[in-house]
Protein backbone atom coordinates (compact mmCIF):
# COMPACT_ATOMS: atom_id res chain seq x y z
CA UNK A 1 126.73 93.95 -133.40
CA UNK A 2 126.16 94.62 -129.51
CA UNK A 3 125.62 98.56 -128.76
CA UNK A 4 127.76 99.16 -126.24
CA UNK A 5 127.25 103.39 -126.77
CA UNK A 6 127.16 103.81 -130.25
CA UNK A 7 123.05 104.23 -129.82
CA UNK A 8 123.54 106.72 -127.37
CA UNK A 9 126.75 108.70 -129.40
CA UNK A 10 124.59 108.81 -132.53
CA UNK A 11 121.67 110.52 -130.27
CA UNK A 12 124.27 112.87 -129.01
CA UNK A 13 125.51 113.65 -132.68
CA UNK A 14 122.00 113.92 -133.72
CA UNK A 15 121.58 116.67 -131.19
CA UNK A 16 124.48 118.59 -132.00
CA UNK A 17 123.55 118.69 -135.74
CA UNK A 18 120.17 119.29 -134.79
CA UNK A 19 121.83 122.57 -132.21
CA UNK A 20 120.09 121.66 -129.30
CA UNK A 21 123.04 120.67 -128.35
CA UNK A 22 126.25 122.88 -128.21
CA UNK A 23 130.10 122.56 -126.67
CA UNK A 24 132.88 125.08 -126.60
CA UNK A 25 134.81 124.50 -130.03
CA UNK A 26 137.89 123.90 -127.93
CA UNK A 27 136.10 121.74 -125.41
CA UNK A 28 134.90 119.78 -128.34
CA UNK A 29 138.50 119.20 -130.44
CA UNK A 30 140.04 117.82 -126.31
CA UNK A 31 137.02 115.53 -126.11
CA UNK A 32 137.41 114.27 -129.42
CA UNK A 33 141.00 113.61 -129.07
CA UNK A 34 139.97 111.95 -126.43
CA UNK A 35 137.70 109.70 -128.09
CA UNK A 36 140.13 108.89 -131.08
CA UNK A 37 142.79 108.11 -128.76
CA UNK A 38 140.59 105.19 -127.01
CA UNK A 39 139.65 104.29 -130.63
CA UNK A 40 143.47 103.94 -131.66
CA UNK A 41 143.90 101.66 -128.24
CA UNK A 42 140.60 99.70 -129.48
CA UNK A 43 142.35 98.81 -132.52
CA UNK A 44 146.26 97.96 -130.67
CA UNK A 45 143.79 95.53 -128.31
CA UNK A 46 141.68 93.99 -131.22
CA UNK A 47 144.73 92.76 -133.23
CA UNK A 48 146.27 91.20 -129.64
CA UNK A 49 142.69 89.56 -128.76
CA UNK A 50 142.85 87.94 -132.19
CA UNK A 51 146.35 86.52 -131.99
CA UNK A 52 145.28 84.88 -128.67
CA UNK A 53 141.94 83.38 -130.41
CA UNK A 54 144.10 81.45 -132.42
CA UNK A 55 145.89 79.29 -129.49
CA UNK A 56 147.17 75.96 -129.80
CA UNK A 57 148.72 73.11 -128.21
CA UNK A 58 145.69 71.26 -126.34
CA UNK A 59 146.29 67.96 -127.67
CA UNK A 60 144.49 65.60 -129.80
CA UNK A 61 141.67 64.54 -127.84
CA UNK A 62 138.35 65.15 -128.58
CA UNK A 63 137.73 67.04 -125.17
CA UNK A 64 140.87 69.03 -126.17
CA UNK A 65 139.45 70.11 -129.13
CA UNK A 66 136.36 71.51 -128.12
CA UNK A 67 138.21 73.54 -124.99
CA UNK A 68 140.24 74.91 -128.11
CA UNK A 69 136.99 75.31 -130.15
CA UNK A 70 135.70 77.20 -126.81
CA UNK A 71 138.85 79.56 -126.35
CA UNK A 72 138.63 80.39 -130.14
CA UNK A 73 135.23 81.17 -129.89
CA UNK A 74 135.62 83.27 -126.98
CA UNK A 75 138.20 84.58 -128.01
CA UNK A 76 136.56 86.47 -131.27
CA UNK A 77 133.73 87.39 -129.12
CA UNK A 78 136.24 89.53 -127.62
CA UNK A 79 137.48 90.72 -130.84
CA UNK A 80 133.82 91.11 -132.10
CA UNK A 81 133.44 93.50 -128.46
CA UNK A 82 136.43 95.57 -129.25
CA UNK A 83 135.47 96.77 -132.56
CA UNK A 84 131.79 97.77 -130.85
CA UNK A 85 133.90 99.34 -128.53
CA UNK A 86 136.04 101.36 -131.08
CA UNK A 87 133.02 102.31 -133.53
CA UNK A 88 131.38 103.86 -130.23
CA UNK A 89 134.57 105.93 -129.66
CA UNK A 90 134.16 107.06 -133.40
CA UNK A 91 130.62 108.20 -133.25
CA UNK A 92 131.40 109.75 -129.88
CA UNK A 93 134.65 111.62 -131.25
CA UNK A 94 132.20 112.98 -134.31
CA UNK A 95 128.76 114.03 -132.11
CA UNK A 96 131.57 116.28 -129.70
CA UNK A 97 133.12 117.81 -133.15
CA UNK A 98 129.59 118.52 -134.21
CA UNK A 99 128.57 119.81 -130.62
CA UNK A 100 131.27 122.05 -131.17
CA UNK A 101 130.14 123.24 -134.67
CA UNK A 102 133.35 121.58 -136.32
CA UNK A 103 131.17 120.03 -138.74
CA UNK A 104 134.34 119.01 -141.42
CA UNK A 105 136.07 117.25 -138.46
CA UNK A 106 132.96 115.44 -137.48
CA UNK A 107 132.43 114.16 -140.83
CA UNK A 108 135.61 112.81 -140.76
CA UNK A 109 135.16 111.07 -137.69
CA UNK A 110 131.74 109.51 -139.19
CA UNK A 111 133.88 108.11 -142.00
CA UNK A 112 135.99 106.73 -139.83
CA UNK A 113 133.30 104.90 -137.74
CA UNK A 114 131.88 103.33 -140.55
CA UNK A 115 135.22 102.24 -141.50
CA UNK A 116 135.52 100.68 -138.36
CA UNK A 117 132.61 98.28 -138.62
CA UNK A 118 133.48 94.86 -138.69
CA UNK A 119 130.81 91.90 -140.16
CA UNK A 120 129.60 89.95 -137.11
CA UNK A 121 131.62 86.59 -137.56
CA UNK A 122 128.24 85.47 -134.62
């Protein structure tokens, strides 16, 4: 899967376990609301990407076909892209809960992350 943050969110949890790094306890819980918020709008946008992967109508030629082939394929790229996108906003949502010492919450958030991951259909 493509890291589109989730390197960078798991070196910023890391740190905040770790204490170098801390945030305000409140600070944290509004950041991480953030982050779960973009996560739930990841996962609205991932089941609409998929519906239009499956498109049809192109015709029965054989050029048809492989522009429908194409569309399909780009299409779960995009899909593949949006659940990236969502595990980042996970991982992000659980290193601010851990900057802010909310260590319960963060864990949480972790389990949710790894829920998230999808098997590269690539």
């Amino acid at each position: 899967m493509t890291d589109v943050g989730q390197g960078d969110a798991i070196a910023m949890y890391n740190a905040a376990v770790s204490g170098t790094l801390k945030i305000d306890p409140l600070v944290a819980q509004v950041c991480a609301s953030h982050c779960a918020e973009l996560a739930g709008m990841f996962a609205d946008q991932a089941v609409a990407a998929a519906d239009l992967s499956h498109s049809s109508g192109f015709g029965g030629f054989a050029s048809s076909h492989e522009l429908q082939s194409g569309f399909g394929r780009k299409g779960q790229e995009a899909v593949d892209m949006i659940h990236a996108y969502r595990e980042a906003a996970f991982r992000f949502e659980a290193a601010f809960l851990a900057a802010g010492q909310l260590f319960e919450e963060a864990d949480a958030a972790n389990s949710r992350a790894l829920a998230s991951i999808q098997p590269s259909s690539t």
